[in-house]
C-alpha atoms as a PDB file:
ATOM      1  CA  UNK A   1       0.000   0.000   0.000  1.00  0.00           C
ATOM      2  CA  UNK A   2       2.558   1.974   0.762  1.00  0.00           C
ATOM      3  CA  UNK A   3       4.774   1.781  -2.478  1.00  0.00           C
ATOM      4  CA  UNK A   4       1.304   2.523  -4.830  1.00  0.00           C
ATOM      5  CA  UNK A   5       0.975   5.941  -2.280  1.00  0.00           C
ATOM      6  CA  UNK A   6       4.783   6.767  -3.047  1.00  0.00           C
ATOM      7  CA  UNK A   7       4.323   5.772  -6.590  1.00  0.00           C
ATOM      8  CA  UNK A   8       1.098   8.434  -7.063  1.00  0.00           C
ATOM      9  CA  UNK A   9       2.720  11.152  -5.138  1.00  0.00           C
ATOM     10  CA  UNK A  10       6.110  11.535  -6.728  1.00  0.00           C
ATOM     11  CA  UNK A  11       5.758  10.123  -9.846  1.00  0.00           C
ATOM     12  CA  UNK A  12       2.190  11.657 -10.510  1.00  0.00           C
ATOM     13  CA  UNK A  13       3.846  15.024  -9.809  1.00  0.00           C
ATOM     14  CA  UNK A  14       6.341  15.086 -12.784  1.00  0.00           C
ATOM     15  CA  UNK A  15       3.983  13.019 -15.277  1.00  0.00           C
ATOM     16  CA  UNK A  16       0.980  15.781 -14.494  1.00  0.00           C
ATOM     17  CA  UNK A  17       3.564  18.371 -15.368  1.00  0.00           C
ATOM     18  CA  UNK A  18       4.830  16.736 -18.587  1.00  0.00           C
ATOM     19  CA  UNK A  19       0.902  16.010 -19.509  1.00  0.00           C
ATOM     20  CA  UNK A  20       0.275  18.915 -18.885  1.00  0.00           C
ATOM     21  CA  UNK A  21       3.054  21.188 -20.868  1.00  0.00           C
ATOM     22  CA  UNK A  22       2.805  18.868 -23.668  1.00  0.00           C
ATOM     23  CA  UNK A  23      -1.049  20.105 -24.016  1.00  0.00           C
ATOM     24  CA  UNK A  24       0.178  23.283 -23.809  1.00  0.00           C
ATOM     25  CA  UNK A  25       2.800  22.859 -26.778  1.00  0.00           C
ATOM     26  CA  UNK A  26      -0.466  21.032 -28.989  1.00  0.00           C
ATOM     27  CA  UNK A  27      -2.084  24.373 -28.281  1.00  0.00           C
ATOM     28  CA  UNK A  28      -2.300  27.609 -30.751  1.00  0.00           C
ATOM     29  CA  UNK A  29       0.558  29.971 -29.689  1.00  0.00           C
ATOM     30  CA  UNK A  30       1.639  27.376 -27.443  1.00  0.00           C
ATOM     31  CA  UNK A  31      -0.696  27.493 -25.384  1.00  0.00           C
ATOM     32  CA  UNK A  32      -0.467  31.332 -24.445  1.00  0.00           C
ATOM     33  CA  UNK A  33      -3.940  32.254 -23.728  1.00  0.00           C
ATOM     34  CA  UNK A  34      -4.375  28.812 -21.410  1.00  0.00           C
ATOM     35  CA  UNK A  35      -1.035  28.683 -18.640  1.00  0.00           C
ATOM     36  CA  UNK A  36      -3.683  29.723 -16.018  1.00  0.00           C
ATOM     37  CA  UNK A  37      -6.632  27.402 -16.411  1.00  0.00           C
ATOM     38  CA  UNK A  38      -4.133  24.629 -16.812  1.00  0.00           C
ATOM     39  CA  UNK A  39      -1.957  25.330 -13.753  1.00  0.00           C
ATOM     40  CA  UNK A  40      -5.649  25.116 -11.872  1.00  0.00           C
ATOM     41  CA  UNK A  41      -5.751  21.929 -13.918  1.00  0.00           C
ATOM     42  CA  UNK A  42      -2.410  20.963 -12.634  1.00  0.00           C
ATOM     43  CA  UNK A  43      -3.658  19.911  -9.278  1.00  0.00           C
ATOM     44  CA  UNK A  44      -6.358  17.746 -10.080  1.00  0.00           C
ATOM     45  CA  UNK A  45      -4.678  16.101 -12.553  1.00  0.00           C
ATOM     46  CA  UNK A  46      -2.000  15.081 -10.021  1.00  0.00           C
ATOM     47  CA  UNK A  47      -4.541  14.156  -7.281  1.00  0.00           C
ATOM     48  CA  UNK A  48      -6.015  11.515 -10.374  1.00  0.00           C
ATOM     49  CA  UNK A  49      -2.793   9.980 -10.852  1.00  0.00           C
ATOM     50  CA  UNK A  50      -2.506   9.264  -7.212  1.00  0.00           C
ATOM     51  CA  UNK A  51      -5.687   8.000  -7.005  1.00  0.00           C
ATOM     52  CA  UNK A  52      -5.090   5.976 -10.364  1.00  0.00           C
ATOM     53  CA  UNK A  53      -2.139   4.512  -8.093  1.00  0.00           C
ATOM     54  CA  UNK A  54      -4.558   2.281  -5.815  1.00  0.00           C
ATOM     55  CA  UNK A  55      -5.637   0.608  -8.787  1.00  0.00           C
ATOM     56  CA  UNK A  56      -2.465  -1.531  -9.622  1.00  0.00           C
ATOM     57  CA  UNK A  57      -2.351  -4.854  -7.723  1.00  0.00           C
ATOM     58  CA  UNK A  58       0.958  -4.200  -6.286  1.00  0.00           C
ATOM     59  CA  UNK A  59       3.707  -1.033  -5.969  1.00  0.00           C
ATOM     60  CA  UNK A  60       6.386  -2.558  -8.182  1.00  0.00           C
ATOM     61  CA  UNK A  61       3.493  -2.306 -10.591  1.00  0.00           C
ATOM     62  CA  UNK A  62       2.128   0.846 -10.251  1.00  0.00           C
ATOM     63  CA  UNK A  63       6.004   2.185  -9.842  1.00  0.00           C
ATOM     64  CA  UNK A  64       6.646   0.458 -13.180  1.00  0.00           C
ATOM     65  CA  UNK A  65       3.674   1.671 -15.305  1.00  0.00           C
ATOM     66  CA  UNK A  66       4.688   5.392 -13.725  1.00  0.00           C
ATOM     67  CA  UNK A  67       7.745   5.182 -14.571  1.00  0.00           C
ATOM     68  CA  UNK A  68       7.226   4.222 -18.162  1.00  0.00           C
ATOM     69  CA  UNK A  69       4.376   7.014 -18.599  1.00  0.00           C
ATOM     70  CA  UNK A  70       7.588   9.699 -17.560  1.00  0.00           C
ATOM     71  CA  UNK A  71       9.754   8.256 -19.535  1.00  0.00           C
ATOM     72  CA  UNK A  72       7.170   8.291 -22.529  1.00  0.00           C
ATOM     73  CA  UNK A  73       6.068  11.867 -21.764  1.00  0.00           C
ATOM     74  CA  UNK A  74       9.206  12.959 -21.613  1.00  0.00           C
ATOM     75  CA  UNK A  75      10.456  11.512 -24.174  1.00  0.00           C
ATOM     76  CA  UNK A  76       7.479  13.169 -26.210  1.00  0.00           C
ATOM     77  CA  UNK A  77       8.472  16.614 -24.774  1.00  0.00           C
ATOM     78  CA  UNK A  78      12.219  16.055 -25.806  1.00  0.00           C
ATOM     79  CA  UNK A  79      11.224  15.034 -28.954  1.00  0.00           C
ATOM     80  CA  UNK A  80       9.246  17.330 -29.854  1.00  0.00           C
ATOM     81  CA  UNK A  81      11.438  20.142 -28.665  1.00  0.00           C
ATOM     82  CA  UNK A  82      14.446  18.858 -30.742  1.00  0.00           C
ATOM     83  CA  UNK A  83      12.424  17.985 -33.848  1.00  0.00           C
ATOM     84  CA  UNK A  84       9.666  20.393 -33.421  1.00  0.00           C
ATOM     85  CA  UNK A  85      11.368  23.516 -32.448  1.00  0.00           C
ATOM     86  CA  UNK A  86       9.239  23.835 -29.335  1.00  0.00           C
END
């Protein structure tokens, strides 16, 4: 129980961000007119993926899939900064 509640809180942190700022770049003017609704959004989004935690049968699971869902937003957000010109 324990690992799924570290899992949420700091890996939910970092993948709400890069959800979040890879939205923004998807937006017109990258996202300009929207950093404020989606920094309200920001919280939310984080308290979902800690919820979302509980659902995985064990914490080397739910630290796993987190993990992977960084490491794919990330690698989205590097991506599309070097190919992209973000």
């Amino acid at each position: 129980m324990i690992g799924r509640c570290l899992a949420g809180i700091l890996l939910g942190f970092p993948l709400a961000a890069a959800a979040l700022s890879l939205l923004l770049h998807l937006l017109p003017r990258g996202g300009a007119d929207y950093v404020i609704p989606l920094l309200i959004l920001f919280f939310p989004l984080w308290i979902a993926v800690m919820i979302g935690a509980y659902l995985f049968r064990s914490g080397a699971r739910a630290w796993l899939t987190l993990v992977a869902a960084n490491a794919i937003a990330y690698g989205a957000l590097w991506l599309g900064r070097s190919a992209a010109g973000w």
